[in-house]
PDB file of N, CA and C in Angstrom:
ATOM      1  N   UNK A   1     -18.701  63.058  89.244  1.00  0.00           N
ATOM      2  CA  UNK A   1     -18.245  62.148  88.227  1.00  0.00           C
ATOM      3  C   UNK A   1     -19.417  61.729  87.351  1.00  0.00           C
ATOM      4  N   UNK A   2     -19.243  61.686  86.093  1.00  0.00           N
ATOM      5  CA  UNK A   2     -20.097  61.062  85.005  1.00  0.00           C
ATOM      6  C   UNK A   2     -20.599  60.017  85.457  1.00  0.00           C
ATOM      7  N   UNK A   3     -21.351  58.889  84.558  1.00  0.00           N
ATOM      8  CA  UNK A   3     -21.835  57.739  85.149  1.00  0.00           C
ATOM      9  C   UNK A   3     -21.012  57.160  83.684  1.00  0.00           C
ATOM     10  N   UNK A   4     -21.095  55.671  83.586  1.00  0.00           N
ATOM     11  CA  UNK A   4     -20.817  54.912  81.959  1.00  0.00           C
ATOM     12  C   UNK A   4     -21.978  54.857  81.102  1.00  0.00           C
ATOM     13  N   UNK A   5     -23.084  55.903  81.765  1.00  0.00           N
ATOM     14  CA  UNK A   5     -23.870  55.346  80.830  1.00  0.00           C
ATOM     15  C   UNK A   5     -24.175  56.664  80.360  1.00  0.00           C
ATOM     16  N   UNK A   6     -23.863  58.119  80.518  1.00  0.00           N
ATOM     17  CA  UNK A   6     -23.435  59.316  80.374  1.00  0.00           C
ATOM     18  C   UNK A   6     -22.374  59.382  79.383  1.00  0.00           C
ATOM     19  N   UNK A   7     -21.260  58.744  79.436  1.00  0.00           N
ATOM     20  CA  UNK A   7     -20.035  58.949  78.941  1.00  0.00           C
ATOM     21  C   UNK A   7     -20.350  57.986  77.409  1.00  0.00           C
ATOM     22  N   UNK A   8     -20.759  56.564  77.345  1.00  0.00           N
ATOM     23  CA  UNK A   8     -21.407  55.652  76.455  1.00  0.00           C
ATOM     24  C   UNK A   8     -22.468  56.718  75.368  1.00  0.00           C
ATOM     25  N   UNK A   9     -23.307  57.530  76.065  1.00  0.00           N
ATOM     26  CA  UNK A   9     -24.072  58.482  75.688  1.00  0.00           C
ATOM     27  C   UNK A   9     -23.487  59.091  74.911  1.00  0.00           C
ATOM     28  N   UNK A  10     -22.688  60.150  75.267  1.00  0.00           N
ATOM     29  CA  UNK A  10     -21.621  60.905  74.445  1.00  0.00           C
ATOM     30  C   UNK A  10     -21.259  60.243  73.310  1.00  0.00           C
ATOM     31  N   UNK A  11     -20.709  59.220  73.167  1.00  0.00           N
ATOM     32  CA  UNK A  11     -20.117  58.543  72.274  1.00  0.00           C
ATOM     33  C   UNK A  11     -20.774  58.176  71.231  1.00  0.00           C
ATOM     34  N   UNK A  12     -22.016  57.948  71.584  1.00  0.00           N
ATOM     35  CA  UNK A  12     -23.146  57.013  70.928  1.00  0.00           C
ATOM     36  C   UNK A  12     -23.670  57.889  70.349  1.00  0.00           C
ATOM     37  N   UNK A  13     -24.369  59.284  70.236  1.00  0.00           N
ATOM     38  CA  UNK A  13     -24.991  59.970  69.769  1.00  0.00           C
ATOM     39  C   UNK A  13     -24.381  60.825  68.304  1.00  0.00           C
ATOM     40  N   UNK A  14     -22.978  60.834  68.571  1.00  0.00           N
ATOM     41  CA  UNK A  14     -22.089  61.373  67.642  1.00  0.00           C
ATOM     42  C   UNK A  14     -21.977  60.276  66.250  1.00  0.00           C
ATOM     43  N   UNK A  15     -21.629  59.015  67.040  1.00  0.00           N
ATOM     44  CA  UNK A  15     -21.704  58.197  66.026  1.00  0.00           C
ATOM     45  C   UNK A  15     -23.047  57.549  65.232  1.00  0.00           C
ATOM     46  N   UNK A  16     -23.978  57.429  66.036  1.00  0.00           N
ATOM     47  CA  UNK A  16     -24.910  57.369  65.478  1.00  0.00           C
ATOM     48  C   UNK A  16     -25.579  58.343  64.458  1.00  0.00           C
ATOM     49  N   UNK A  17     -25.344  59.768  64.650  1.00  0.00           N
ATOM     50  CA  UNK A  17     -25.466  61.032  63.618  1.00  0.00           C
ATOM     51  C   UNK A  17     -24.514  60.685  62.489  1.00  0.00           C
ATOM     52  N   UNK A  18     -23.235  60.348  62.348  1.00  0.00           N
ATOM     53  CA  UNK A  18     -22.654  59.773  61.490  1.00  0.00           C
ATOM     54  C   UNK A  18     -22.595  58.871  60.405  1.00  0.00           C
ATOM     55  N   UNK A  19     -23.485  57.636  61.331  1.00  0.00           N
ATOM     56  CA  UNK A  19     -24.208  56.610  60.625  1.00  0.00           C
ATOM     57  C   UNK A  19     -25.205  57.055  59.694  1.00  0.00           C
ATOM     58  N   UNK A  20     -26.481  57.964  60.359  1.00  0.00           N
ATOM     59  CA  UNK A  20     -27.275  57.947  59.444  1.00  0.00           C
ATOM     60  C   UNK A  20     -26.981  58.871  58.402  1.00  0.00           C
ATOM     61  N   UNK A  21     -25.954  59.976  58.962  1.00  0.00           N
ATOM     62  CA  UNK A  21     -25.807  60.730  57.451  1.00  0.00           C
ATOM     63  C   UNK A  21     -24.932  59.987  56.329  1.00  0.00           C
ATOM     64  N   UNK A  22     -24.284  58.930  56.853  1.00  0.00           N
ATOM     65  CA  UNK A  22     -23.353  57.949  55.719  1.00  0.00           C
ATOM     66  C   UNK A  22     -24.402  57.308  55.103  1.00  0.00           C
ATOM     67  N   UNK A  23     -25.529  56.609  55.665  1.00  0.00           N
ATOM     68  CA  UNK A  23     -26.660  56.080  55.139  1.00  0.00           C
ATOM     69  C   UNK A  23     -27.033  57.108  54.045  1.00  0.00           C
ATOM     70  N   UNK A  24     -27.517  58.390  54.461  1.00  0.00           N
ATOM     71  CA  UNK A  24     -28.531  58.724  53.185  1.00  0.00           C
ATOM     72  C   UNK A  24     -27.811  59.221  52.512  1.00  0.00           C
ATOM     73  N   UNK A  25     -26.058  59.684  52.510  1.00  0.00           N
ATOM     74  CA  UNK A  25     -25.757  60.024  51.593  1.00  0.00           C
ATOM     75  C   UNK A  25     -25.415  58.813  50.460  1.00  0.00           C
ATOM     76  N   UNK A  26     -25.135  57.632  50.997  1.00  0.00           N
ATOM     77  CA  UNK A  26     -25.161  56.414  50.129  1.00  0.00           C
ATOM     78  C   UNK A  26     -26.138  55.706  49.520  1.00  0.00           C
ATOM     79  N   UNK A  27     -27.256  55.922  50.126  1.00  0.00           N
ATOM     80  CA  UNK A  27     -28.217  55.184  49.979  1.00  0.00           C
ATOM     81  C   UNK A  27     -29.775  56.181  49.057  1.00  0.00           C
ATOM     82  N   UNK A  28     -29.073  57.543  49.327  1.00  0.00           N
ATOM     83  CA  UNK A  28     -30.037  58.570  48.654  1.00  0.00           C
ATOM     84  C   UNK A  28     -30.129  58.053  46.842  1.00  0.00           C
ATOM     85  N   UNK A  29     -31.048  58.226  46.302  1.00  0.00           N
ATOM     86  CA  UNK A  29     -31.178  58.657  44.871  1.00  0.00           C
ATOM     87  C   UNK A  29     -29.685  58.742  44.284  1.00  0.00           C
ATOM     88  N   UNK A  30     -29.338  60.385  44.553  1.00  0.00           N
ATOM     89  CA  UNK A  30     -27.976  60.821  43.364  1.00  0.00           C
ATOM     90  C   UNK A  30     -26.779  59.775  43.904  1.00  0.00           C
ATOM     91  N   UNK A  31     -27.095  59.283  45.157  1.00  0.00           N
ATOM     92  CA  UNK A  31     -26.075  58.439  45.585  1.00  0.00           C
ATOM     93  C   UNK A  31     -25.817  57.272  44.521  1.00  0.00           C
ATOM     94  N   UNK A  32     -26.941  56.355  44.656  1.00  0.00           N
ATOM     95  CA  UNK A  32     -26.991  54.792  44.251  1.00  0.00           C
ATOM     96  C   UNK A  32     -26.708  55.110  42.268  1.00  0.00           C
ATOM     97  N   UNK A  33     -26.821  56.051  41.838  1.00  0.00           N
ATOM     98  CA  UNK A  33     -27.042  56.579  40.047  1.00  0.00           C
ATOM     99  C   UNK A  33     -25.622  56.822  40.150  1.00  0.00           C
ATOM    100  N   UNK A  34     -24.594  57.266  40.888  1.00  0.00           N
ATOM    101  CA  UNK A  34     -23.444  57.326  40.964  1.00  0.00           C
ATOM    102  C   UNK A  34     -22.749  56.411  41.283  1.00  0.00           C
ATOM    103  N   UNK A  35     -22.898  55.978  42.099  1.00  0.00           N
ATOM    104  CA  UNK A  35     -22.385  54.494  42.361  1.00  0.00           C
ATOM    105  C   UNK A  35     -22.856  53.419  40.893  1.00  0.00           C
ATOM    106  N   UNK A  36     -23.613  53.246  40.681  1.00  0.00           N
ATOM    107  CA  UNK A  36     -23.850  52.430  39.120  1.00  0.00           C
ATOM    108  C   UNK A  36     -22.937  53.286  38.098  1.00  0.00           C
ATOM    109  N   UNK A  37     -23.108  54.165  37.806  1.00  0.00           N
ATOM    110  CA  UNK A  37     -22.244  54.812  36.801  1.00  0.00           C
ATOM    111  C   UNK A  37     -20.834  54.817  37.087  1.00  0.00           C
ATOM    112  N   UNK A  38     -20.341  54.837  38.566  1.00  0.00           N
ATOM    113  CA  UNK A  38     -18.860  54.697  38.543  1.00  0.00           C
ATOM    114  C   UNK A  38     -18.569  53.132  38.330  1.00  0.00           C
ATOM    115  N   UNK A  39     -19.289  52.211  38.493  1.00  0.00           N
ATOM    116  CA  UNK A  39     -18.842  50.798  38.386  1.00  0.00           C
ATOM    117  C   UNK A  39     -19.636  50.718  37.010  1.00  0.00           C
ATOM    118  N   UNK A  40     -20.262  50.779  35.814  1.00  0.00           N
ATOM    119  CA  UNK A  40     -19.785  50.770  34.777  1.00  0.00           C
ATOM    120  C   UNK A  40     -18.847  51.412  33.895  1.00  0.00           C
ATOM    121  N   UNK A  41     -18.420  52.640  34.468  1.00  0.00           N
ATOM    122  CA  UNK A  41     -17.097  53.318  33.819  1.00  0.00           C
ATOM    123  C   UNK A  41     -15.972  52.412  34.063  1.00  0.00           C
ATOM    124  N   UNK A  42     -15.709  52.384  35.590  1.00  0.00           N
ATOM    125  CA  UNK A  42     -14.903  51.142  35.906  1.00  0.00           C
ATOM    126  C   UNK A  42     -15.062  49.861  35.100  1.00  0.00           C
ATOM    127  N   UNK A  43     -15.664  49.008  35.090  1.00  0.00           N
ATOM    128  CA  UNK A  43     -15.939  47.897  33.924  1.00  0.00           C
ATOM    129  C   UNK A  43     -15.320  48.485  32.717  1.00  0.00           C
ATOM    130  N   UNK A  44     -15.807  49.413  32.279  1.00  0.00           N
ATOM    131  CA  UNK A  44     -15.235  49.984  30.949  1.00  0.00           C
ATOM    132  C   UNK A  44     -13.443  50.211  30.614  1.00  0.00           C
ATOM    133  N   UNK A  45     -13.448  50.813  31.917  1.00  0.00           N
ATOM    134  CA  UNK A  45     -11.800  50.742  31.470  1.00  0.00           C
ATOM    135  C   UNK A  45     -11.197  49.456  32.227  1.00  0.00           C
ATOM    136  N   UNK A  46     -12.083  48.443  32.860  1.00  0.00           N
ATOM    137  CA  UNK A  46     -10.952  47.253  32.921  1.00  0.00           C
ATOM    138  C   UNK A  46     -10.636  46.701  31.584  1.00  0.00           C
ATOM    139  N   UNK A  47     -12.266  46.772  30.874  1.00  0.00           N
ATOM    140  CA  UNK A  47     -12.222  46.415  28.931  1.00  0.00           C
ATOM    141  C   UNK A  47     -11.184  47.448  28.388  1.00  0.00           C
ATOM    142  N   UNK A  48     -10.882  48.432  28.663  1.00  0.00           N
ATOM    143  CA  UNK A  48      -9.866  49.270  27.875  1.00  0.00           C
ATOM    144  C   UNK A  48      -8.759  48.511  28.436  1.00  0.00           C
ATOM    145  N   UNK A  49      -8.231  48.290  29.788  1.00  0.00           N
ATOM    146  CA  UNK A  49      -6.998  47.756  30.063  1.00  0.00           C
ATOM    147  C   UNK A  49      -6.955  47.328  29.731  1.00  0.00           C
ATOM    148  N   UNK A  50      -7.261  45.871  29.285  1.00  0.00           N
ATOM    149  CA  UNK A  50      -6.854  44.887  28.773  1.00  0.00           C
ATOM    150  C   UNK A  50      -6.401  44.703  27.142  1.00  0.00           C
ATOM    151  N   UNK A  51      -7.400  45.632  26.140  1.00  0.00           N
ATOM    152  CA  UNK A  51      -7.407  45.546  24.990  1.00  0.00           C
ATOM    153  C   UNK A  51      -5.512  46.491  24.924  1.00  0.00           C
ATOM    154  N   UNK A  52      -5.596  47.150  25.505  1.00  0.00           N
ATOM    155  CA  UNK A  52      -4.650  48.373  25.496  1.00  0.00           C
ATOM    156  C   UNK A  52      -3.320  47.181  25.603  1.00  0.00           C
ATOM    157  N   UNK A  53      -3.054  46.348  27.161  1.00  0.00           N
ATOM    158  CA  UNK A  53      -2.221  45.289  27.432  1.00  0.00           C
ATOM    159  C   UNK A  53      -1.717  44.277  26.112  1.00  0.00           C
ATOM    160  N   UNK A  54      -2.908  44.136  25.486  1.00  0.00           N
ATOM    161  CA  UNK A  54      -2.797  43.093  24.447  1.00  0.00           C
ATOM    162  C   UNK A  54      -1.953  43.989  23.678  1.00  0.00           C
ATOM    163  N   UNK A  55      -2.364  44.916  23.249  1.00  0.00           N
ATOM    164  CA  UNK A  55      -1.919  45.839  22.043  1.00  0.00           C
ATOM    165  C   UNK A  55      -0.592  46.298  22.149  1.00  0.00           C
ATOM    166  N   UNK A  56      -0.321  46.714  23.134  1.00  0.00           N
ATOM    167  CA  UNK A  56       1.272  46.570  24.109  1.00  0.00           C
ATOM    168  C   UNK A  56       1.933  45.422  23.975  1.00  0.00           C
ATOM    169  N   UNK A  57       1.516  44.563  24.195  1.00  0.00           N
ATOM    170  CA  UNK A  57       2.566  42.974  24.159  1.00  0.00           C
ATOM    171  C   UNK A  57       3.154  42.990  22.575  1.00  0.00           C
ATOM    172  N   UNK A  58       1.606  42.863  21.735  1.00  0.00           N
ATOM    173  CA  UNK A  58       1.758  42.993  20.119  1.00  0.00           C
ATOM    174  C   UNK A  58       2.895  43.956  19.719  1.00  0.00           C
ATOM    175  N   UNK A  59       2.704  45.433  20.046  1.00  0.00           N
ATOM    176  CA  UNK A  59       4.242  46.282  19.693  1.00  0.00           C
ATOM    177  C   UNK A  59       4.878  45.906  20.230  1.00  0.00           C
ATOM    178  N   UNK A  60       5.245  45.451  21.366  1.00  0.00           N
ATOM    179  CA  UNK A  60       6.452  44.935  21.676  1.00  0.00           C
ATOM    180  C   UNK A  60       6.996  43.991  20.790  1.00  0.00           C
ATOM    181  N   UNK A  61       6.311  42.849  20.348  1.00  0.00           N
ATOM    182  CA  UNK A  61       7.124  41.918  19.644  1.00  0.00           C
ATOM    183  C   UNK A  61       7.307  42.708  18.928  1.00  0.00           C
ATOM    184  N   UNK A  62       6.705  43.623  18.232  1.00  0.00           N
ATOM    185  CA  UNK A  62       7.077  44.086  16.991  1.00  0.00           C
ATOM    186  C   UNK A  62       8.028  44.950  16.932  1.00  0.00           C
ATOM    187  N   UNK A  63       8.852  45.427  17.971  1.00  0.00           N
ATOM    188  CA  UNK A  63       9.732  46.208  18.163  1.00  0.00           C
ATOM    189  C   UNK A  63      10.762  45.199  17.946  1.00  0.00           C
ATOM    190  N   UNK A  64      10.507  44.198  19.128  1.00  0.00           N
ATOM    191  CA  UNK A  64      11.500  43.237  19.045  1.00  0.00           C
ATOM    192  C   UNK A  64      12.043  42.552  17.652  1.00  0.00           C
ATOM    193  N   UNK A  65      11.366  42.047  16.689  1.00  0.00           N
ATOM    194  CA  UNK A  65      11.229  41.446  15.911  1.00  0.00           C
ATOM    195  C   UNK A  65      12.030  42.488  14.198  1.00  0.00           C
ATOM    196  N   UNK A  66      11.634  43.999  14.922  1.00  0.00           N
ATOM    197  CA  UNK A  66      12.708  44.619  13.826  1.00  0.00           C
ATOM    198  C   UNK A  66      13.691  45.108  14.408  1.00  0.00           C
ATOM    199  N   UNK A  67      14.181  44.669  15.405  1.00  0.00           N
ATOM    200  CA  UNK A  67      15.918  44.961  16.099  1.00  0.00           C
ATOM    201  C   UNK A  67      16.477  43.887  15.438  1.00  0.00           C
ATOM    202  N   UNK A  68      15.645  42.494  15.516  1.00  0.00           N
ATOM    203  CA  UNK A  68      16.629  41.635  15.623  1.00  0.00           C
ATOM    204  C   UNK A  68      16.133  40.364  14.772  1.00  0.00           C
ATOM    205  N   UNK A  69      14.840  40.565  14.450  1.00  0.00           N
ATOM    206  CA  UNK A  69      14.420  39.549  13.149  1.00  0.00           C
ATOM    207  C   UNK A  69      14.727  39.926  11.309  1.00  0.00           C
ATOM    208  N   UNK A  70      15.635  39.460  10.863  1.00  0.00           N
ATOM    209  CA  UNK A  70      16.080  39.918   9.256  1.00  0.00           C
ATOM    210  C   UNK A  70      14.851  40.024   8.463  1.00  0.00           C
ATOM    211  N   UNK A  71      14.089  38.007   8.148  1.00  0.00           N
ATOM    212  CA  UNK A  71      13.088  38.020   7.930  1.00  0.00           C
ATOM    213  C   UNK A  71      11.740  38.249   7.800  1.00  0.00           C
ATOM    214  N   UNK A  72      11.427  39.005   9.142  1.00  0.00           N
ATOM    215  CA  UNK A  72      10.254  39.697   9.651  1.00  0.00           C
ATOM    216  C   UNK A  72      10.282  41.135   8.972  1.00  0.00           C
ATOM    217  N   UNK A  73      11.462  41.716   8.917  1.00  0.00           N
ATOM    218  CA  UNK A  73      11.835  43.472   7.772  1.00  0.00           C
ATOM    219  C   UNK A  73      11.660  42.859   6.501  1.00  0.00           C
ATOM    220  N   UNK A  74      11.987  41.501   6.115  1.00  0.00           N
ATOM    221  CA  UNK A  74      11.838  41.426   4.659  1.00  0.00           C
ATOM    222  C   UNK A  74      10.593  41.082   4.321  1.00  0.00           C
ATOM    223  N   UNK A  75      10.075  40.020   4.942  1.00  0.00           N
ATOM    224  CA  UNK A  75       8.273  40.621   4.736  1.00  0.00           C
ATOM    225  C   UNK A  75       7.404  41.538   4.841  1.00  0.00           C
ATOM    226  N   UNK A  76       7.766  42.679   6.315  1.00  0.00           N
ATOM    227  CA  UNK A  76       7.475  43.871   6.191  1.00  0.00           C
ATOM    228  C   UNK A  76       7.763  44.756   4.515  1.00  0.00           C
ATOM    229  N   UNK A  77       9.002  44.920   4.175  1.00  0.00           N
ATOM    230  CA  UNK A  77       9.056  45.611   3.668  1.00  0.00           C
ATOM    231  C   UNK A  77       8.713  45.131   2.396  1.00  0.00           C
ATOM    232  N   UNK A  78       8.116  43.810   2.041  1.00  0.00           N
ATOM    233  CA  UNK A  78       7.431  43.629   0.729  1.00  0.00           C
ATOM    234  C   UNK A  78       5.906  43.900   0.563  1.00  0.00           C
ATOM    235  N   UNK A  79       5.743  43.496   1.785  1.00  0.00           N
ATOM    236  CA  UNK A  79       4.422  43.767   2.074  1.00  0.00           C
ATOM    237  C   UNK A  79       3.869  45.316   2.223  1.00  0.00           C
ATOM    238  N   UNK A  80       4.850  46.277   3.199  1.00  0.00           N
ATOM    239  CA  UNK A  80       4.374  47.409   2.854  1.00  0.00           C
ATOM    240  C   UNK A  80       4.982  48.472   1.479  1.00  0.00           C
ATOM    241  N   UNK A  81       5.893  48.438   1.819  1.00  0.00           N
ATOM    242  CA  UNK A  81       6.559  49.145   0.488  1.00  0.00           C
ATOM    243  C   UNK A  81       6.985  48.299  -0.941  1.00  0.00           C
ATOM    244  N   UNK A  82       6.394  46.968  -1.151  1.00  0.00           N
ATOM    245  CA  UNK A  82       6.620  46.580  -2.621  1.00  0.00           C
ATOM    246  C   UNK A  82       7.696  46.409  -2.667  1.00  0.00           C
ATOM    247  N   UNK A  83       8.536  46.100  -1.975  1.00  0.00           N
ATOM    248  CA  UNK A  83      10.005  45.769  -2.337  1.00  0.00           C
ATOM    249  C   UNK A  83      10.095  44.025  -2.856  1.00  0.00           C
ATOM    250  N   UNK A  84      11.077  44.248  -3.657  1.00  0.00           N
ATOM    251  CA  UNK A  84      11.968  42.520  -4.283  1.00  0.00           C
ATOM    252  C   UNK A  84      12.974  42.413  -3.662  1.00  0.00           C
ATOM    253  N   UNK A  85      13.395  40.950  -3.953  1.00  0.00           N
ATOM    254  CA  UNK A  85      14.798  40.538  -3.588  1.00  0.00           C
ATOM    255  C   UNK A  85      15.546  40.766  -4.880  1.00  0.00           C
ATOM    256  N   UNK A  86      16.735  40.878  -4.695  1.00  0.00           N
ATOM    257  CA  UNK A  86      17.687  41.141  -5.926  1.00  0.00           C
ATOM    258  C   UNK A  86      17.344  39.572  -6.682  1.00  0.00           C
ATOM    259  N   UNK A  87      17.248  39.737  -7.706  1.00  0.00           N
ATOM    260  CA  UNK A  87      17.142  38.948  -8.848  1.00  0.00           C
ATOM    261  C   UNK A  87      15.783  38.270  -8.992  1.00  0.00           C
ATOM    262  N   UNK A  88      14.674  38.724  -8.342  1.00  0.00           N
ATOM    263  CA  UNK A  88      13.316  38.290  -8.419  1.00  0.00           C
ATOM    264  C   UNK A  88      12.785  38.791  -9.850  1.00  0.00           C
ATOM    265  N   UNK A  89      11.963  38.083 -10.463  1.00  0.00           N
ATOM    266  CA  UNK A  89      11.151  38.876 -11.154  1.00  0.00           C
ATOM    267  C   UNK A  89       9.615  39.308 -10.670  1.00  0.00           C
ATOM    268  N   UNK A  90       9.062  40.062 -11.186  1.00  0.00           N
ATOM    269  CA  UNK A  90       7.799  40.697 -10.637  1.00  0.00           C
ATOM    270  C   UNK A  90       7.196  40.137 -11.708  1.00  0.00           C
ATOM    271  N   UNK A  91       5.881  39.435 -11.785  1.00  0.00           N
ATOM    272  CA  UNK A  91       4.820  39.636 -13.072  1.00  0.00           C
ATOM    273  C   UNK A  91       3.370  40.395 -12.530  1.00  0.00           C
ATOM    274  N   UNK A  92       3.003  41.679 -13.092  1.00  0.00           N
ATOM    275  CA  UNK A  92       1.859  41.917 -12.679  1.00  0.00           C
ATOM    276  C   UNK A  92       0.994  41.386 -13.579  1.00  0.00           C
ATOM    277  N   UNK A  93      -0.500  40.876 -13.258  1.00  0.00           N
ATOM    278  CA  UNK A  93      -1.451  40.630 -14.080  1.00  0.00           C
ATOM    279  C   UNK A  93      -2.595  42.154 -14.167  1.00  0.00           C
ATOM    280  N   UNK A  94      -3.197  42.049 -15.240  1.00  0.00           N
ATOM    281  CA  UNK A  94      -4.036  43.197 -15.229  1.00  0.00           C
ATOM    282  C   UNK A  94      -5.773  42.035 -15.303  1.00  0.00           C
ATOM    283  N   UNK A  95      -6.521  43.050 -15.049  1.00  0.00           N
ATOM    284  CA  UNK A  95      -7.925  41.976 -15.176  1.00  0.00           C
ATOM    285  C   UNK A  95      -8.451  42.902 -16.045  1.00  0.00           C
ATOM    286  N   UNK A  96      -8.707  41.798 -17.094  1.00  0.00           N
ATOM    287  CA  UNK A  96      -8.826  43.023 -19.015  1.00  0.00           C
ATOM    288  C   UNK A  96     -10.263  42.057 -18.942  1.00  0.00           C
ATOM    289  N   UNK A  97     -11.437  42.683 -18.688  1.00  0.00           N
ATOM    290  CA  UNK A  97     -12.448  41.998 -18.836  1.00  0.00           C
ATOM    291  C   UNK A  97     -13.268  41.886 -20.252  1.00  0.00           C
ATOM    292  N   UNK A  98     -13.245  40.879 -21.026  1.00  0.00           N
ATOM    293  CA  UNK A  98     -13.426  40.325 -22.518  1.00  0.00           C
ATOM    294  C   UNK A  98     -14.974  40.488 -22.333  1.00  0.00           C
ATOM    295  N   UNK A  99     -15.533  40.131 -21.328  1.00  0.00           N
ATOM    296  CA  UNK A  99     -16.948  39.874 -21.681  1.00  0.00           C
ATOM    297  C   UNK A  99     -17.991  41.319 -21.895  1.00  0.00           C
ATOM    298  N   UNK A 100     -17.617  42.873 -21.950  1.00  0.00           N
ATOM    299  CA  UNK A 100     -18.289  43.657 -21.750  1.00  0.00           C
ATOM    300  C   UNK A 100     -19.211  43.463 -23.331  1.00  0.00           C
ATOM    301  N   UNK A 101     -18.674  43.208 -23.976  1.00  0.00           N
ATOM    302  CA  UNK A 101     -19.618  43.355 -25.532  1.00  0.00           C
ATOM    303  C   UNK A 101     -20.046  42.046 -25.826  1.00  0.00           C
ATOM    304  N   UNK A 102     -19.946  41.396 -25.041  1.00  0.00           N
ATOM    305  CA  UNK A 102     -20.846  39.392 -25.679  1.00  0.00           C
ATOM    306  C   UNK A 102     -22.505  39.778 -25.839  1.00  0.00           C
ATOM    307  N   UNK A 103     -22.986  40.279 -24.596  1.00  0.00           N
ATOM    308  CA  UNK A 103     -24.419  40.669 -24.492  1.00  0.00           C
ATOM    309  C   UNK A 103     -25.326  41.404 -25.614  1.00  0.00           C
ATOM    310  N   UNK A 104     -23.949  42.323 -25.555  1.00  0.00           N
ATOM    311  CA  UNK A 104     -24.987  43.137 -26.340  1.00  0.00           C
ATOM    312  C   UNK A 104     -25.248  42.967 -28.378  1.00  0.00           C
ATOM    313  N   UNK A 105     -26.389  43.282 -28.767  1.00  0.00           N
ATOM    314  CA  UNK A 105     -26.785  42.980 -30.015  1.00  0.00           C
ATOM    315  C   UNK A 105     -27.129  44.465 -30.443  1.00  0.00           C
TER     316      UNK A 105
END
């Protein structure tokens, strides 16, 4: 029969080889440069999640808002396509600049 301190042996030597190769593969050089670079990529896209989340909520209303907002299409659509209401008038101004010949002699 084995002894417990034979059998403890066994056990111990395996895991301990384990340990140290988890050590240097974590703790090596290309290890620790990888580990920093995956936790600033990570950082990076928690900043993308979030901007992305925001930007998502925003179309959403805005989906919402042309199913079922009248007013929100009628500012849209003056705002992007120049549209009037029936019986508006439009006045455009032009900027006719008077002063190009005062200066000169």
């Amino acid at each position: 029969m084995k002894s417990q301190k034979e059998k403890k042996l066994k056990f111990f030597i395996p895991a301990a080889f384990a340990v140290l190769i988890s050590l240097i593969v974590i703790f090596s050089i290309e290890g620790i440069v990888k580990v920093y670079k995956l936790k600033a990529a990570k950082s990076k896209l928690a900043d993308n999640l979030v901007y992305l989340k925001k930007d998502n909520a925003k179309i959403k209303r805005q989906i919402y808002d042309l199913k079922h907002n009248k007013q929100y299409i009628s500012e849209l659509a003056r705002q992007e396509l120049g549209m009037i209401k029936r019986g508006e008038i439009v006045f455009k101004f032009f900027n006719v600049n008077t002063n190009k010949n005062v200066n000169k002699k």
